[in-house]
Protein backbone atom coordinates (compact mmCIF):
# COMPACT_ATOMS: atom_id res chain seq x y z
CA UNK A 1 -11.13 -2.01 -17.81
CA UNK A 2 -10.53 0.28 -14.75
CA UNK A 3 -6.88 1.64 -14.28
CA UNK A 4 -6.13 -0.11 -11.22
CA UNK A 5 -6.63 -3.65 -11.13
CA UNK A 6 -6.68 -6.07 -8.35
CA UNK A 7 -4.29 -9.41 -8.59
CA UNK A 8 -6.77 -12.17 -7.77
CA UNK A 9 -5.99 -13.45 -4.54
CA UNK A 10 -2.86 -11.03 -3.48
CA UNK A 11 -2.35 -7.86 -1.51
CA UNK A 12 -0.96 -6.36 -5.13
CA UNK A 13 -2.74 -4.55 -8.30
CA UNK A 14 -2.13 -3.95 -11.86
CA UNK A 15 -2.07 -0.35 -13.42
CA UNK A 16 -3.04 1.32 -16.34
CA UNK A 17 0.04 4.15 -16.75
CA UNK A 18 -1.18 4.66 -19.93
CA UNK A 19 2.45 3.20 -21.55
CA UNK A 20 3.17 0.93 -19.08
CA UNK A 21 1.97 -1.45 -16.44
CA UNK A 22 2.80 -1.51 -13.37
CA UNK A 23 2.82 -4.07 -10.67
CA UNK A 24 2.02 -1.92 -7.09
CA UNK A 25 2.15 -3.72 -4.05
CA UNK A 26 2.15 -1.27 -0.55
CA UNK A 27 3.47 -1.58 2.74
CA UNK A 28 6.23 -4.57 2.07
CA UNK A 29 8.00 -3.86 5.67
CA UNK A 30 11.07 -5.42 4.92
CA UNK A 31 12.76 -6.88 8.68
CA UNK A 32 9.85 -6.26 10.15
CA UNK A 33 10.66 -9.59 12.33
CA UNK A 34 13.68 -7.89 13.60
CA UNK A 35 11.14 -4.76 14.96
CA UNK A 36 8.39 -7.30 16.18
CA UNK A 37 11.29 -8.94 18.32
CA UNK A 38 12.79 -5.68 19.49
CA UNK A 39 9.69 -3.19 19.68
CA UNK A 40 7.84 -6.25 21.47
CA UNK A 41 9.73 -9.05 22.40
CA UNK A 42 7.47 -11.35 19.98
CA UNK A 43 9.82 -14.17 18.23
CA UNK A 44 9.04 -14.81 14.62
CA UNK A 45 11.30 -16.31 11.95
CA UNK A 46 12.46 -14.59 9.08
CA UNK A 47 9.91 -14.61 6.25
CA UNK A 48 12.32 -12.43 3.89
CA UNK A 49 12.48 -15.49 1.55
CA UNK A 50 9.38 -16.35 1.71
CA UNK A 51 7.93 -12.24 0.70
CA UNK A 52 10.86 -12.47 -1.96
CA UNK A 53 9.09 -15.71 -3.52
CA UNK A 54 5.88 -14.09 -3.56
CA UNK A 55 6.39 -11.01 -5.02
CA UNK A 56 8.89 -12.70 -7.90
CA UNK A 57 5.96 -14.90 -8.30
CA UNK A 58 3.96 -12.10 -9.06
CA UNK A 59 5.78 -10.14 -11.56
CA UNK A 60 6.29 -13.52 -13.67
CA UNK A 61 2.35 -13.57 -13.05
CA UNK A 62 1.36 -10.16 -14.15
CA UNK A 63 4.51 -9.34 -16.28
CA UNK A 64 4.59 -5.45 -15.83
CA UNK A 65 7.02 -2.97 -17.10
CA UNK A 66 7.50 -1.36 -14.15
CA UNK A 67 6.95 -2.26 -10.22
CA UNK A 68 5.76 0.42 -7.46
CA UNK A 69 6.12 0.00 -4.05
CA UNK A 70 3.73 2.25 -2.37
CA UNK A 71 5.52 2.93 0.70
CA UNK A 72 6.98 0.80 3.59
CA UNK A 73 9.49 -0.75 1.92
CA UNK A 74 11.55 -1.12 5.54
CA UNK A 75 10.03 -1.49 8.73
CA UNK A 76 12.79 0.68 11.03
CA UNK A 77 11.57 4.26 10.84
CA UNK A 78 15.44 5.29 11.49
CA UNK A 79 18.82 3.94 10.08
CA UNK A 80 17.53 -0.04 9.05
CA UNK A 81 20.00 -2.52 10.56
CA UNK A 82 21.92 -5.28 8.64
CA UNK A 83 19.22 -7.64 8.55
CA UNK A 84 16.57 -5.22 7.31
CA UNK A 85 18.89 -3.44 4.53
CA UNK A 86 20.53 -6.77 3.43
CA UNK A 87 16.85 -8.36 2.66
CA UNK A 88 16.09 -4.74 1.15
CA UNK A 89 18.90 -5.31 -1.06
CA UNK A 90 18.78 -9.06 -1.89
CA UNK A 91 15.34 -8.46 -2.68
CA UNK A 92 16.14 -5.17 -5.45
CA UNK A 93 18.84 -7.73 -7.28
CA UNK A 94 16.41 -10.40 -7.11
CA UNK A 95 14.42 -8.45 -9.49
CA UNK A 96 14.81 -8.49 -13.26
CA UNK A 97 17.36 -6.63 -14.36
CA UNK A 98 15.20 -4.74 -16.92
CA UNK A 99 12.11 -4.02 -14.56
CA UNK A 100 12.34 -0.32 -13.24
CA UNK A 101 11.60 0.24 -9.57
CA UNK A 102 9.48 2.82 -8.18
CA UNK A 103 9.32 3.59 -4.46
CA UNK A 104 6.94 5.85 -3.16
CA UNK A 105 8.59 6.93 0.04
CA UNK A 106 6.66 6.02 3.69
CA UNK A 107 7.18 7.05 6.72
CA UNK A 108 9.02 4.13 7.58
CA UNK A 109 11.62 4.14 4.44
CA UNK A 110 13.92 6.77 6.52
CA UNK A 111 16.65 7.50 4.54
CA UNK A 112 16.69 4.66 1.64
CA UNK A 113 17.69 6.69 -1.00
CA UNK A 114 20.43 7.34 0.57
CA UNK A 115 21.95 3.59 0.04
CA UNK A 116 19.22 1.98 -1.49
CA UNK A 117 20.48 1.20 -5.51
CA UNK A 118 18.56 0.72 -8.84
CA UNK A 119 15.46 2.36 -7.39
CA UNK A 120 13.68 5.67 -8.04
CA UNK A 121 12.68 6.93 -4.66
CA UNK A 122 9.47 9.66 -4.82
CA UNK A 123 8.61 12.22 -2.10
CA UNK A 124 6.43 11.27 0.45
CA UNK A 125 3.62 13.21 -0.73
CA UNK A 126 3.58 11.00 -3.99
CA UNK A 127 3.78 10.73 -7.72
CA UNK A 128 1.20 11.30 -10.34
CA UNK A 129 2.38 8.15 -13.24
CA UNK A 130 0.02 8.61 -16.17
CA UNK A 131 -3.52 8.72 -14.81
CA UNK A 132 -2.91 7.33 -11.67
CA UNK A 133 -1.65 9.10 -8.68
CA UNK A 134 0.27 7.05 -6.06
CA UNK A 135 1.01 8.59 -2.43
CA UNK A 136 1.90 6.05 0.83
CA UNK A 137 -1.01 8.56 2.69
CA UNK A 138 0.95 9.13 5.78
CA UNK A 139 1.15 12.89 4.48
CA UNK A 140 -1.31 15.34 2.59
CA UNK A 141 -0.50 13.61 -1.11
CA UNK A 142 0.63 16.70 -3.43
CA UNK A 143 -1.82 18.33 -6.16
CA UNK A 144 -0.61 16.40 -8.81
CA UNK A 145 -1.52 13.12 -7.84
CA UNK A 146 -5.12 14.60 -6.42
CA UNK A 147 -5.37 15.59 -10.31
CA UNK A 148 -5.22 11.85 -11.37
CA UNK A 149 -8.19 9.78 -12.53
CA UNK A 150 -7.18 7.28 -9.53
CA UNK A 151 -5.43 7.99 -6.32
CA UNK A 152 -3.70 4.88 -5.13
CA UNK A 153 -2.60 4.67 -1.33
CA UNK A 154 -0.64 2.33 1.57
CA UNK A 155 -0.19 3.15 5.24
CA UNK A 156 -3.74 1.69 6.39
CA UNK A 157 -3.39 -2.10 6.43
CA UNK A 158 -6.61 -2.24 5.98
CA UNK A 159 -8.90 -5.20 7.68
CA UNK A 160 -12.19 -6.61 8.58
CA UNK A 161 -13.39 -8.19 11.08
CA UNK A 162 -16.00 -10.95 10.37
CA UNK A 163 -18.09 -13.00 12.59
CA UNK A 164 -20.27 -15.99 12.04
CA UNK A 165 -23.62 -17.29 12.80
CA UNK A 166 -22.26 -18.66 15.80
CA UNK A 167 -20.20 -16.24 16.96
CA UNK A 168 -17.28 -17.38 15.80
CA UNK A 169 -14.74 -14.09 14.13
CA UNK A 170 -11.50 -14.05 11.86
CA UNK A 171 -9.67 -11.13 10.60
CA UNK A 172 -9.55 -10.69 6.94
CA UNK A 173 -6.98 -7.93 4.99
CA UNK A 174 -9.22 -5.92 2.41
CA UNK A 175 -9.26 -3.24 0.01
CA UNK A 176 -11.07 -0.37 0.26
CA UNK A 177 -12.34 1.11 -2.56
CA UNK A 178 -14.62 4.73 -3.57
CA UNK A 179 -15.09 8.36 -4.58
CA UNK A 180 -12.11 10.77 -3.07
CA UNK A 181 -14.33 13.13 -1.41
CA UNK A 182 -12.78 17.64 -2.30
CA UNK A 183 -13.59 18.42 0.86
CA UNK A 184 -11.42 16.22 2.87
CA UNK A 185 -8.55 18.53 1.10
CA UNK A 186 -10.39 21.93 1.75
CA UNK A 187 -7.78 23.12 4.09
CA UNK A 188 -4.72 21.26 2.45
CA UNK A 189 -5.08 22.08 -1.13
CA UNK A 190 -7.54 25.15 -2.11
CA UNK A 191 -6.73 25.06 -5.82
CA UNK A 192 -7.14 21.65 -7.32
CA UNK A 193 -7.70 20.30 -10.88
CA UNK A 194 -10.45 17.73 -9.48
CA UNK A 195 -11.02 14.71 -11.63
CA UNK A 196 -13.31 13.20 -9.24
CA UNK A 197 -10.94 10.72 -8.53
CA UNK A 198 -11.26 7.08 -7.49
CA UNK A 199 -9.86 6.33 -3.80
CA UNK A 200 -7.99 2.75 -4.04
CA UNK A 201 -6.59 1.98 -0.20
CA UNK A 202 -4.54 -1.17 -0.60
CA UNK A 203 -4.00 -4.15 1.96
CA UNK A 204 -0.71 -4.44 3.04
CA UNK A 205 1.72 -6.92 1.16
CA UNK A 206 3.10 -8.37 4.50
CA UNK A 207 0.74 -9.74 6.63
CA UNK A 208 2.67 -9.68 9.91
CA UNK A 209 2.21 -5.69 10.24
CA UNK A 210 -1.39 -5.42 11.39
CA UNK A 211 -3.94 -3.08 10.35
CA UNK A 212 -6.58 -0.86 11.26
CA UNK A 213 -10.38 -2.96 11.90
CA UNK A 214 -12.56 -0.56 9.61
CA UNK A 215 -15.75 -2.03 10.44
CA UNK A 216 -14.64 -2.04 14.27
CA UNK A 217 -16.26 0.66 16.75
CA UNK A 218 -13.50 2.89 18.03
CA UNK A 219 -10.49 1.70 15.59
CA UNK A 220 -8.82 5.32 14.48
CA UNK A 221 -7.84 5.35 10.28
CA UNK A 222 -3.89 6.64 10.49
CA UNK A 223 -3.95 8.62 7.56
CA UNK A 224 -4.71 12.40 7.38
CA UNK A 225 -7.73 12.67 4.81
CA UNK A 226 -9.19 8.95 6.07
CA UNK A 227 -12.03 8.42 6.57
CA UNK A 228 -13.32 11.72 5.79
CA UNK A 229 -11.77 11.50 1.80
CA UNK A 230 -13.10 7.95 1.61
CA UNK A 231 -16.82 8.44 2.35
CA UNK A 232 -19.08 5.61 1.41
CA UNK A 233 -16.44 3.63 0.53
CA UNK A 234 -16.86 -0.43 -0.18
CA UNK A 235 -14.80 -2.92 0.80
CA UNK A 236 -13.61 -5.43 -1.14
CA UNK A 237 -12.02 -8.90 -0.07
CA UNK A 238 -8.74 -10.04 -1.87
CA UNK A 239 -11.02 -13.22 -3.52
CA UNK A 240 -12.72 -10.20 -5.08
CA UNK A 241 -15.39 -10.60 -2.64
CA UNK A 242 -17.29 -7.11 -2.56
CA UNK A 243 -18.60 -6.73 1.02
CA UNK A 244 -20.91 -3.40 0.57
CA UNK A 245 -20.22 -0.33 2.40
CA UNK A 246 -17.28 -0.79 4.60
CA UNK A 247 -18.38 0.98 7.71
CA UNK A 248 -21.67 -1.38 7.57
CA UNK A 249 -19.93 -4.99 7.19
């Protein structure tokens, strides 16, 4: 069984930690209706409740010892307002009181551990938990988790866009999925203990922040070793769906 298992059907995996599992689910973007309404004047309803369901849903589903959220917990980049830290913090309680919770700090998560409670916040350039590295890949992820068997990252969102026989297109979140490629790290990291890791880019849990078209002439990858650490990566549907190379789809 590989180390990092997607949930059927979700925007989450399972992994392999070697004594636990963990539950990871990336980019989460807490309030992010507040910033849609502010940073563009779009009106959306609150779907706090709604993410809150869906992620208790899956830890009763998967039953891990331990959740990770791989970055974006917030939305607001600065100081989140009473909206965005009071769904932060309804959602943390909401929890099991037994389940430890990992955050693997994004550029978006500001200060959180700075108020945030119960949670063990990471640097932003990651955390190496058993065999499997986690970083949000905003950053250069540190040495340690480029020594893992499996480098797990955010920050992307991800997508596809398909198109029918008759034209007709629809925008699908997927993972992407392939060798980490050394030399994307050449100037980063000289010294490494390479694994030959595999690259695991995950969709992003909240599906009103967007994401970048990878199979989309002239869409830009956000992260500082994509595409060039992904290669000839593959692409991967959340049905499981495996759509070949992801720069060919």
């Amino acid at each position: 069984m590989a180390l990092v298992e997607p949930v059927p059907d979700a925007p989450a995996a399972v992994a392999d930690l070697g004594d636990e599992r963990a539950l990871v689910v990336a980019d989460y973007h807490a309030g992010i209706e507040d910033g849609l309404r502010y940073e563009k004047g779009v009106d959306v309803d609150s779907r706090a409740e709604e993410r809150r369901d869906r992620l208790r849903s899956l830890v009763v589903e998967t039953d891990p010892d331990r959740i990770v959220f791989l970055g974006d917990l917030m939305h607001s980049i600065g100081d989140p307002g009473g909206a965005e830290r009071g769904e932060v913090e309804v959602l943390i309680e909401s929890l099991p009181g037994d389940l430890p919770v990992t955050l693997v700090k994004g550029n978006h998560d500001g200060d959180v551990e700075s108020w945030v409670r119960d949670v063990s916040v990471t640097p932003g350039h990651g955390v190496r938990l058993g065999r499997v590295g986690f970083a949000h890949g905003h950053t250069w992820p540190s040495a340690d988790v480029l020594s893992a068997d499996v480098v797990c990252v955010g920050h992307e969102h991800p997508c596809v866009r398909l198109e029918d026989e008759v034209g007709g297109t629809r925008v699908e979140q997927v993972w992407l999925r392939g060798p980490l490629k050394r030399e994307a790290f050449a100037d980063s990291h000289s010294d490494l203990d390479w694994n030959d890791p595999e690259l695991v880019v995950f969709p992003a849990f909240n599906g009103l922040s967007g994401g970048t078209w990878v199979n989309v002439s002239g869409q830009q990858f956000l992260s500082p070793f994509l595409p060039a650490g992904l290669g000839d990566g593959q692409a991967y549907l959340l049905d499981g769906t495996r759509l070949g190379a992801y720069r060919t789809v």
